[in-house]
Every structure is written in C-alpha cells, then in structure tokens.
PDB file of N, CA and C in Angstrom:
ATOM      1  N   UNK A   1      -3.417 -10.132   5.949  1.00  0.00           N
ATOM      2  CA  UNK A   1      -3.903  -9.096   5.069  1.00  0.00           C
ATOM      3  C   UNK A   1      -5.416  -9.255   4.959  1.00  0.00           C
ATOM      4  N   UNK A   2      -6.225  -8.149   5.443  1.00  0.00           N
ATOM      5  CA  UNK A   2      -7.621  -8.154   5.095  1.00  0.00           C
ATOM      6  C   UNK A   2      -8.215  -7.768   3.713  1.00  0.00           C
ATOM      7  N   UNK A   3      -9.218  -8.324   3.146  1.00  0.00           N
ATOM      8  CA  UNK A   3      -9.551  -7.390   1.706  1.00  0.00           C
ATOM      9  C   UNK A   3      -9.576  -6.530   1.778  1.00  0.00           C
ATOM     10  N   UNK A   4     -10.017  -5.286   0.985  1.00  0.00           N
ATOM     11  CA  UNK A   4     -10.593  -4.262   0.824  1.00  0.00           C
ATOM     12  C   UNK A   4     -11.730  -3.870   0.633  1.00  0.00           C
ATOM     13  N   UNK A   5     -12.335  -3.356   1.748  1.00  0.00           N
ATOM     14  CA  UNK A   5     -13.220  -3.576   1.999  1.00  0.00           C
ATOM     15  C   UNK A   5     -14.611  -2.420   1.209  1.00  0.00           C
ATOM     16  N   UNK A   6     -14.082  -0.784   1.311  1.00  0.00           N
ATOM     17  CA  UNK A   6     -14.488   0.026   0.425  1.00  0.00           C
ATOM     18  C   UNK A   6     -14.035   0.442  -0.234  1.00  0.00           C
ATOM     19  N   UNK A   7     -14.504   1.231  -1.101  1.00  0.00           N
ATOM     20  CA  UNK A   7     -13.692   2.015  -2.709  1.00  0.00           C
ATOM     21  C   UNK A   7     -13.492   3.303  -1.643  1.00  0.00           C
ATOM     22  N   UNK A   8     -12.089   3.780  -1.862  1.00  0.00           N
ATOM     23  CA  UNK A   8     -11.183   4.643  -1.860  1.00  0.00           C
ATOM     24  C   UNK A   8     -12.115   6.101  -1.797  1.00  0.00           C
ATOM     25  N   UNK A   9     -11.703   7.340  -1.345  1.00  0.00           N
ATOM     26  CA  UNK A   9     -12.262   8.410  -1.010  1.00  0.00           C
ATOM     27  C   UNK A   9     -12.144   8.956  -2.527  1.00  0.00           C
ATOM     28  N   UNK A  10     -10.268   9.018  -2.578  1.00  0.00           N
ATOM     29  CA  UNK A  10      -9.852   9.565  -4.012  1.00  0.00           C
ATOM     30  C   UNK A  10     -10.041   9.162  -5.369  1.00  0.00           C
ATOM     31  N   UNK A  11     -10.480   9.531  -6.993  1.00  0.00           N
ATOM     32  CA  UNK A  11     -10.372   9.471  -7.452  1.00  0.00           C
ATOM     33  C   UNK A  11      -9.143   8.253  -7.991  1.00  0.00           C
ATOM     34  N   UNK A  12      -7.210   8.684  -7.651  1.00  0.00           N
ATOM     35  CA  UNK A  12      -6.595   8.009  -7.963  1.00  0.00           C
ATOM     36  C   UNK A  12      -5.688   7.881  -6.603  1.00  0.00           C
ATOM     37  N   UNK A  13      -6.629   7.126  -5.480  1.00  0.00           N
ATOM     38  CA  UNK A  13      -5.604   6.216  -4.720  1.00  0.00           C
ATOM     39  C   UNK A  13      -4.647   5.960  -4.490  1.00  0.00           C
ATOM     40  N   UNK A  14      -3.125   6.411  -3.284  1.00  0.00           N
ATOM     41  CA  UNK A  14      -2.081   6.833  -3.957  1.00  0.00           C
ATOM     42  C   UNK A  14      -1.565   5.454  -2.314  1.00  0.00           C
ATOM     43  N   UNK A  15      -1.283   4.551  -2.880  1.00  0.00           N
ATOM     44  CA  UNK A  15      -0.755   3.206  -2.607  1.00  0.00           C
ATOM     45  C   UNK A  15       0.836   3.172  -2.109  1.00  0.00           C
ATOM     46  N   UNK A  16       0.960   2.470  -0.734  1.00  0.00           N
ATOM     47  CA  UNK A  16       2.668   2.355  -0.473  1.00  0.00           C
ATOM     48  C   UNK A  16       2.596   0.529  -0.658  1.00  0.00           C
ATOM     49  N   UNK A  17       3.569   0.064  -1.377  1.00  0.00           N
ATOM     50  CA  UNK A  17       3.982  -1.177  -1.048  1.00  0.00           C
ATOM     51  C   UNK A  17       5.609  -1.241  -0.542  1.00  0.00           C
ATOM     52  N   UNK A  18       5.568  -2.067   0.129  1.00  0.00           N
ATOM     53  CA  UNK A  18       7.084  -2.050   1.107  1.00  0.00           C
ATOM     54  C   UNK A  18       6.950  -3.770   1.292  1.00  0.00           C
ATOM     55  N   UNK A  19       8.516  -4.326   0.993  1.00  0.00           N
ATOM     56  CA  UNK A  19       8.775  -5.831   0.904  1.00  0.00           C
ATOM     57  C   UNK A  19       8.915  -6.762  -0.067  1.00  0.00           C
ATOM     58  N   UNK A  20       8.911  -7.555   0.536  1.00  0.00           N
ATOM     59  CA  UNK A  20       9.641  -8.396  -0.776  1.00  0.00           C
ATOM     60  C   UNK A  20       8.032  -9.269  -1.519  1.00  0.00           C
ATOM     61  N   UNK A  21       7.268  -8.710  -0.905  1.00  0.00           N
ATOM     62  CA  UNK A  21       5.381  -9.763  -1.476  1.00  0.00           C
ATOM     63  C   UNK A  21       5.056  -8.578  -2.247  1.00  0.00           C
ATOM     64  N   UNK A  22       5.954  -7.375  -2.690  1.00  0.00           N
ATOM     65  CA  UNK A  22       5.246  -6.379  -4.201  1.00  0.00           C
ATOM     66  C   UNK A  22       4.544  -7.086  -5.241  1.00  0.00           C
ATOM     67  N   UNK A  23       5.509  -8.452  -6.109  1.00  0.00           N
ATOM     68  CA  UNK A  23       4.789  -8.785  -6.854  1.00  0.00           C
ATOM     69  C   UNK A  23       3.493  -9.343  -6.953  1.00  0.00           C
ATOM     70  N   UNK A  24       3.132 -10.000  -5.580  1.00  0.00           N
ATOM     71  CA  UNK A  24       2.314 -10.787  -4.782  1.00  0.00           C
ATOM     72  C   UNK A  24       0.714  -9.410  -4.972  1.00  0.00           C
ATOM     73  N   UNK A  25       0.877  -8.651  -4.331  1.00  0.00           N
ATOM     74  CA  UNK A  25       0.371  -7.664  -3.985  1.00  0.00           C
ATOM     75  C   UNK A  25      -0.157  -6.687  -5.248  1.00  0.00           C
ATOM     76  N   UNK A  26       0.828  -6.646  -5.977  1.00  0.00           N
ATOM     77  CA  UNK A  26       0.371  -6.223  -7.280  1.00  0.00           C
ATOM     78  C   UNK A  26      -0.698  -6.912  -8.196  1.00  0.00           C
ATOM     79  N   UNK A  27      -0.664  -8.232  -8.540  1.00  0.00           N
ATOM     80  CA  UNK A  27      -1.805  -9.074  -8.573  1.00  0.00           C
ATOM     81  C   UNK A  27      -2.730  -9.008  -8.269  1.00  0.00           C
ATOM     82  N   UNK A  28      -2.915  -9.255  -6.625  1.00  0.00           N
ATOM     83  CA  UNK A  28      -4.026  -8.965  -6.201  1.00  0.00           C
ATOM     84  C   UNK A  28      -5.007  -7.853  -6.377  1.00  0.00           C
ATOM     85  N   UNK A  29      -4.148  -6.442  -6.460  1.00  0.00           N
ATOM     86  CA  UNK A  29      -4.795  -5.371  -7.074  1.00  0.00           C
ATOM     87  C   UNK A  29      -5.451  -5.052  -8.466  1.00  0.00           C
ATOM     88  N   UNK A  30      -4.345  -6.067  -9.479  1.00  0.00           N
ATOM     89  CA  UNK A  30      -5.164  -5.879 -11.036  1.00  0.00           C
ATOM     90  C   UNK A  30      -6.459  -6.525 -10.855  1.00  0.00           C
ATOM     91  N   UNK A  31      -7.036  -5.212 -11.617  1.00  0.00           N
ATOM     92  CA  UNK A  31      -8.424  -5.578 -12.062  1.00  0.00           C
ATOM     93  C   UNK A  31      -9.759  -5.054 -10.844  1.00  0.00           C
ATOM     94  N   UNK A  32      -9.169  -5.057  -9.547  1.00  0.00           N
ATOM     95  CA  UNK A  32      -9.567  -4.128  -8.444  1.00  0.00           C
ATOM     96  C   UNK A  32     -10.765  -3.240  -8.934  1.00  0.00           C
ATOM     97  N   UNK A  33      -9.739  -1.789  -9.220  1.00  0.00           N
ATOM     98  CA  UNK A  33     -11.181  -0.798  -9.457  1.00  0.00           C
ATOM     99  C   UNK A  33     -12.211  -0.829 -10.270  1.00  0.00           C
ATOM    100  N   UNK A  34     -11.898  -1.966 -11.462  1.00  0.00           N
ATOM    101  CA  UNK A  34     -13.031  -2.465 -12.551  1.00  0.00           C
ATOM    102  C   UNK A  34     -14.122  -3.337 -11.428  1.00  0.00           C
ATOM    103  N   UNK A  35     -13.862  -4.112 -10.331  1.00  0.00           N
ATOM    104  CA  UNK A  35     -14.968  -4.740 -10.083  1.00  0.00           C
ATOM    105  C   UNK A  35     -15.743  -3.822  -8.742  1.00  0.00           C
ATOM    106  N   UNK A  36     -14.939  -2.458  -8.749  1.00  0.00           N
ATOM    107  CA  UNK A  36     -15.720  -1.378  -7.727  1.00  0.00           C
ATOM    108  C   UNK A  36     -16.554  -0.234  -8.164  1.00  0.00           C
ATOM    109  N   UNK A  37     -16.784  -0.812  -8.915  1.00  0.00           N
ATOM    110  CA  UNK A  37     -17.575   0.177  -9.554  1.00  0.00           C
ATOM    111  C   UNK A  37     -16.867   1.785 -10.584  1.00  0.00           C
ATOM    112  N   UNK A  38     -15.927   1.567 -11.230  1.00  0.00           N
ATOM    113  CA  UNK A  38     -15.741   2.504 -11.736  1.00  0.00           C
ATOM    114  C   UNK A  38     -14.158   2.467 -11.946  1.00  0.00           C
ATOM    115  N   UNK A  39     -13.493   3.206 -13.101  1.00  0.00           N
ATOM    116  CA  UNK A  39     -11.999   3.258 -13.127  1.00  0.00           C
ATOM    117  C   UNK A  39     -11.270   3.880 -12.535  1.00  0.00           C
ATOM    118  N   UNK A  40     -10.389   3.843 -12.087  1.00  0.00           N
ATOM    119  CA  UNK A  40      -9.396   4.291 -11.090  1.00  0.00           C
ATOM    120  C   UNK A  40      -7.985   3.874 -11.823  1.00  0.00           C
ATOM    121  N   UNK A  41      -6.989   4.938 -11.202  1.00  0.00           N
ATOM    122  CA  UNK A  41      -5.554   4.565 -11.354  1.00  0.00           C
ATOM    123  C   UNK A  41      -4.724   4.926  -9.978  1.00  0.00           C
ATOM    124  N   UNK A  42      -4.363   3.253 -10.053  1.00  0.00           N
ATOM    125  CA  UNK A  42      -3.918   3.381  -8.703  1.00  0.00           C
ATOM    126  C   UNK A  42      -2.293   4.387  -8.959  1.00  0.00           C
ATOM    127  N   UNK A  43      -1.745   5.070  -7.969  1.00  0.00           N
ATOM    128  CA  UNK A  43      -0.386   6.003  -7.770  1.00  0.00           C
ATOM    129  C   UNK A  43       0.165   5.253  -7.001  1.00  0.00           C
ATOM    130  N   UNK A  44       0.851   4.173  -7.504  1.00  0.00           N
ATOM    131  CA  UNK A  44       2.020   2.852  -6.370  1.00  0.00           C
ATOM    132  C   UNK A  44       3.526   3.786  -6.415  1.00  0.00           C
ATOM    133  N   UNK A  45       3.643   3.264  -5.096  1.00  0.00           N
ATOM    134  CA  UNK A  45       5.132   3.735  -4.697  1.00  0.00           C
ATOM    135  C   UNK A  45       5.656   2.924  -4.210  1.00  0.00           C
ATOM    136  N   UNK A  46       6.953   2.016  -4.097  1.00  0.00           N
ATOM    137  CA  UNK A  46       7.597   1.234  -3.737  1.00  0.00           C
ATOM    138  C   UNK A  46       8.266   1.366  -3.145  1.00  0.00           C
ATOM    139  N   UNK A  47       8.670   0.761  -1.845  1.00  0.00           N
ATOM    140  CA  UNK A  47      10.228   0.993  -1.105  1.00  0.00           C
ATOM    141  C   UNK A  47      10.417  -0.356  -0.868  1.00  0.00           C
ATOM    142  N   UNK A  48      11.859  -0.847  -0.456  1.00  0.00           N
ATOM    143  CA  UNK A  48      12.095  -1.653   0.166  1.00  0.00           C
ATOM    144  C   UNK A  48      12.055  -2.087   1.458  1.00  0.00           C
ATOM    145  N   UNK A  49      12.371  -3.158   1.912  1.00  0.00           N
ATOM    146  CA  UNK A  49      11.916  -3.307   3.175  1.00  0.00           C
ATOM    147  C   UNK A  49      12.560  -2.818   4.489  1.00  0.00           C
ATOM    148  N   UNK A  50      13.504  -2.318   4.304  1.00  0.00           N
ATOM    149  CA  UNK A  50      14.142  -1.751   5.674  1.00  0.00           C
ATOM    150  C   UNK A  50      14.741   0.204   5.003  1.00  0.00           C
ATOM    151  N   UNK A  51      13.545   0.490   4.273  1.00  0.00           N
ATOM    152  CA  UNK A  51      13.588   1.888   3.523  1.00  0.00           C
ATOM    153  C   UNK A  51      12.834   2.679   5.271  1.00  0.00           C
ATOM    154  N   UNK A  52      13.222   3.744   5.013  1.00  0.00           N
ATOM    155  CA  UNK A  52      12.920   4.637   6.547  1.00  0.00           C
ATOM    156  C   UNK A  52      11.337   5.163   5.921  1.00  0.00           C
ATOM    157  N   UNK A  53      10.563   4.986   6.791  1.00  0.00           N
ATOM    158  CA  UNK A  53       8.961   5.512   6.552  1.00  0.00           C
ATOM    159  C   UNK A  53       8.803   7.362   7.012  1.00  0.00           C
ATOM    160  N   UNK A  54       9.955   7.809   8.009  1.00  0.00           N
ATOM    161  CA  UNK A  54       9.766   8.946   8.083  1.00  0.00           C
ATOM    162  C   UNK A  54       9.348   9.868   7.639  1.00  0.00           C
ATOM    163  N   UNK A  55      10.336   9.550   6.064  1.00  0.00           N
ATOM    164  CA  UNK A  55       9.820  10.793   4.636  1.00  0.00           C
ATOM    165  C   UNK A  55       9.001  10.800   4.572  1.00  0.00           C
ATOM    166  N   UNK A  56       7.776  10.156   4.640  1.00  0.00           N
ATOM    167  CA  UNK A  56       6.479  10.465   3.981  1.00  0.00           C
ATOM    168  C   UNK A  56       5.489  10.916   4.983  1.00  0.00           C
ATOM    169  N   UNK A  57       4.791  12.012   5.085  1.00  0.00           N
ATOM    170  CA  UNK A  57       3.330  12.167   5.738  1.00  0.00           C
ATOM    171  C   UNK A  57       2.456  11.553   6.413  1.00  0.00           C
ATOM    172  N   UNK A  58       1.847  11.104   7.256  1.00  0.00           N
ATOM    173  CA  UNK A  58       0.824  10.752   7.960  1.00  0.00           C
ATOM    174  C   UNK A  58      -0.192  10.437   7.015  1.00  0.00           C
ATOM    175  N   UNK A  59      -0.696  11.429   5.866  1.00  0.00           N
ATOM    176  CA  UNK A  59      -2.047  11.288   5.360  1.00  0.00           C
ATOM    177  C   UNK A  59      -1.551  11.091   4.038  1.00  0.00           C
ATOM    178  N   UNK A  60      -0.028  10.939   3.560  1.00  0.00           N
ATOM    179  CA  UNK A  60       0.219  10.745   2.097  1.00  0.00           C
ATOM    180  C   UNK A  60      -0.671   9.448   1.585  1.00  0.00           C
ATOM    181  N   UNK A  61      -0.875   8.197   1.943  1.00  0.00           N
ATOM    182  CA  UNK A  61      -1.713   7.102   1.183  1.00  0.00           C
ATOM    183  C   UNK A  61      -2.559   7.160   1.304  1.00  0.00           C
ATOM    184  N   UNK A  62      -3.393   5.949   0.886  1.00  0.00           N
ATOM    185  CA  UNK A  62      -4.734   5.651   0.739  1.00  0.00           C
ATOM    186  C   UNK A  62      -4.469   4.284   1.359  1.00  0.00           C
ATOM    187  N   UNK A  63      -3.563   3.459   1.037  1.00  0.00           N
ATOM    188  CA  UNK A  63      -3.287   2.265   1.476  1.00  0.00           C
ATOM    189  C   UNK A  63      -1.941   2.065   1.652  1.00  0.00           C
ATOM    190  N   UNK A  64      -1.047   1.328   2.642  1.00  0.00           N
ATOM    191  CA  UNK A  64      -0.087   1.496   3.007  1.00  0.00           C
ATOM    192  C   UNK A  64      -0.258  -0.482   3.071  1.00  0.00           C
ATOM    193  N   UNK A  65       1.124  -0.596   2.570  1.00  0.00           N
ATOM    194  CA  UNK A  65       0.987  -2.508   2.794  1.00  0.00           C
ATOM    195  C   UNK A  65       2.613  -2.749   3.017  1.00  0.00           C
ATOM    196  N   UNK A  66       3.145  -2.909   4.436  1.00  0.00           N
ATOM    197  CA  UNK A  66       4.725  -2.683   4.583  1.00  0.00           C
ATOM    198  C   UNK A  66       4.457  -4.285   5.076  1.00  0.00           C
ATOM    199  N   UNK A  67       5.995  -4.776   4.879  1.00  0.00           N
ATOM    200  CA  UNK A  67       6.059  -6.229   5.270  1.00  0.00           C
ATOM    201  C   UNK A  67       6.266  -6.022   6.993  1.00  0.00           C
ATOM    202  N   UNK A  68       6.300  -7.235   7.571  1.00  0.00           N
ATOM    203  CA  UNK A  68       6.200  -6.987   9.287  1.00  0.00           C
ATOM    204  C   UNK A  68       7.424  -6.986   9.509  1.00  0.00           C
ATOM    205  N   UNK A  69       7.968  -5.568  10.173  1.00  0.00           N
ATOM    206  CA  UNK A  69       9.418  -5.619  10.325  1.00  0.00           C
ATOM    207  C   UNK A  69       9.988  -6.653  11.538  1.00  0.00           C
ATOM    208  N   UNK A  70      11.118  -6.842  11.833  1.00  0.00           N
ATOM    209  CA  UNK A  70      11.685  -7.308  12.261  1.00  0.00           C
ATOM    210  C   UNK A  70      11.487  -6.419  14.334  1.00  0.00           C
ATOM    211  N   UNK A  71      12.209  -7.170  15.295  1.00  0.00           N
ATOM    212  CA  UNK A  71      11.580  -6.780  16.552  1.00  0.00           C
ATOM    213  C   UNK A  71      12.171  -5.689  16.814  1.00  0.00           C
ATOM    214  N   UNK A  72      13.079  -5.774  16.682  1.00  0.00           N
ATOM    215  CA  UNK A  72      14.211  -4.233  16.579  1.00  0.00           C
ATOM    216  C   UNK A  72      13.128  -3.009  15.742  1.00  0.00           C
ATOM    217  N   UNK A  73      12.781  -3.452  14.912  1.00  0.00           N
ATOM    218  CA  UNK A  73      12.756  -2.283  13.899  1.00  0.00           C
ATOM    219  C   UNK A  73      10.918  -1.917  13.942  1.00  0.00           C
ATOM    220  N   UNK A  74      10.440  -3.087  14.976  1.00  0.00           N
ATOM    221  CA  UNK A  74       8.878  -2.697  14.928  1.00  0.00           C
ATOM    222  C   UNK A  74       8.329  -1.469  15.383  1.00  0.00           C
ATOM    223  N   UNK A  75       8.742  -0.797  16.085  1.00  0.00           N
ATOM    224  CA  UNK A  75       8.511   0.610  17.196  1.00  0.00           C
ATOM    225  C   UNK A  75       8.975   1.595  15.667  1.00  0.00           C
ATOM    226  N   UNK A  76       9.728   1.457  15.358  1.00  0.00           N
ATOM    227  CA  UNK A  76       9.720   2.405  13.803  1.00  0.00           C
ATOM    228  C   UNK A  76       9.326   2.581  13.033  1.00  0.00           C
ATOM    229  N   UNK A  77       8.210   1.226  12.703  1.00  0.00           N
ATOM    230  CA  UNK A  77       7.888   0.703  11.638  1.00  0.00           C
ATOM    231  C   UNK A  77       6.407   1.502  12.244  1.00  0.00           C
ATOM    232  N   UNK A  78       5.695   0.950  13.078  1.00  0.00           N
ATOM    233  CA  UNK A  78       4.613   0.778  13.477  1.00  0.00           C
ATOM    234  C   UNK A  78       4.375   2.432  14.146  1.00  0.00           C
TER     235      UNK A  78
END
C-alpha cells in the first residue's frame, strides 16, 4: 500500500474498501483530510472479499483498496 499522495479532486471522496484489513485501513484514514488541508467526508463503501466488483462503474471511486485476490480470481479482480 502506497500513501496518499494528493488531496482528492472531490469535495467528498467516495472510497471502496474490500477485505478483511477494513479495520486496519480505516485508521489509517482518521484524521487524513484534517492534515490536507481542509475538511472532507470521506463516502466508504464496504464489500467483502470475494463480493463481485462488476456492479460498480469504472469512475465510481476516488480510491479503491481491495485485498489481493486469490490466482483464480485475479483476472476478475484486476
């Protein structure tokens, strides 16, 4: 996982977490947009880890953080 490197285009940043490191990940984010200069609310959406990515859009996030699927399931994932 790399930091983050710039502040977000959007106003409120609309975030996928996928896996079992949510709580992990959530952490890391509190407190985020306070040290980027300005308030933000992040829009988190959760799935689990073998949830189908299809449903959602190409351009629906801002940040997308899925756990590394399995070898079978990487060509789907990815």
């Amino acid at each position: 996982m790399a930091p983050i490197a710039s502040q977000f285009n959007r106003r409120n940043p609309q975030i996928l977490l996928g896996g079992a490191h949510q709580p992990t990940l959530l952490r890391y984010l509190d407190g985020w947009p306070r040290r980027q200069g300005g308030p933000h609310a992040f829009l988190i959406q959760f799935i689990e880890t073998h949830d189908a990515l299809e449903r959602f859009s190409n351009d629906q996030f801002d940040l997308a953080v899925i756990q590394a699927p399995t070898a079978e399931r990487a060509e789907a994932v990815i």
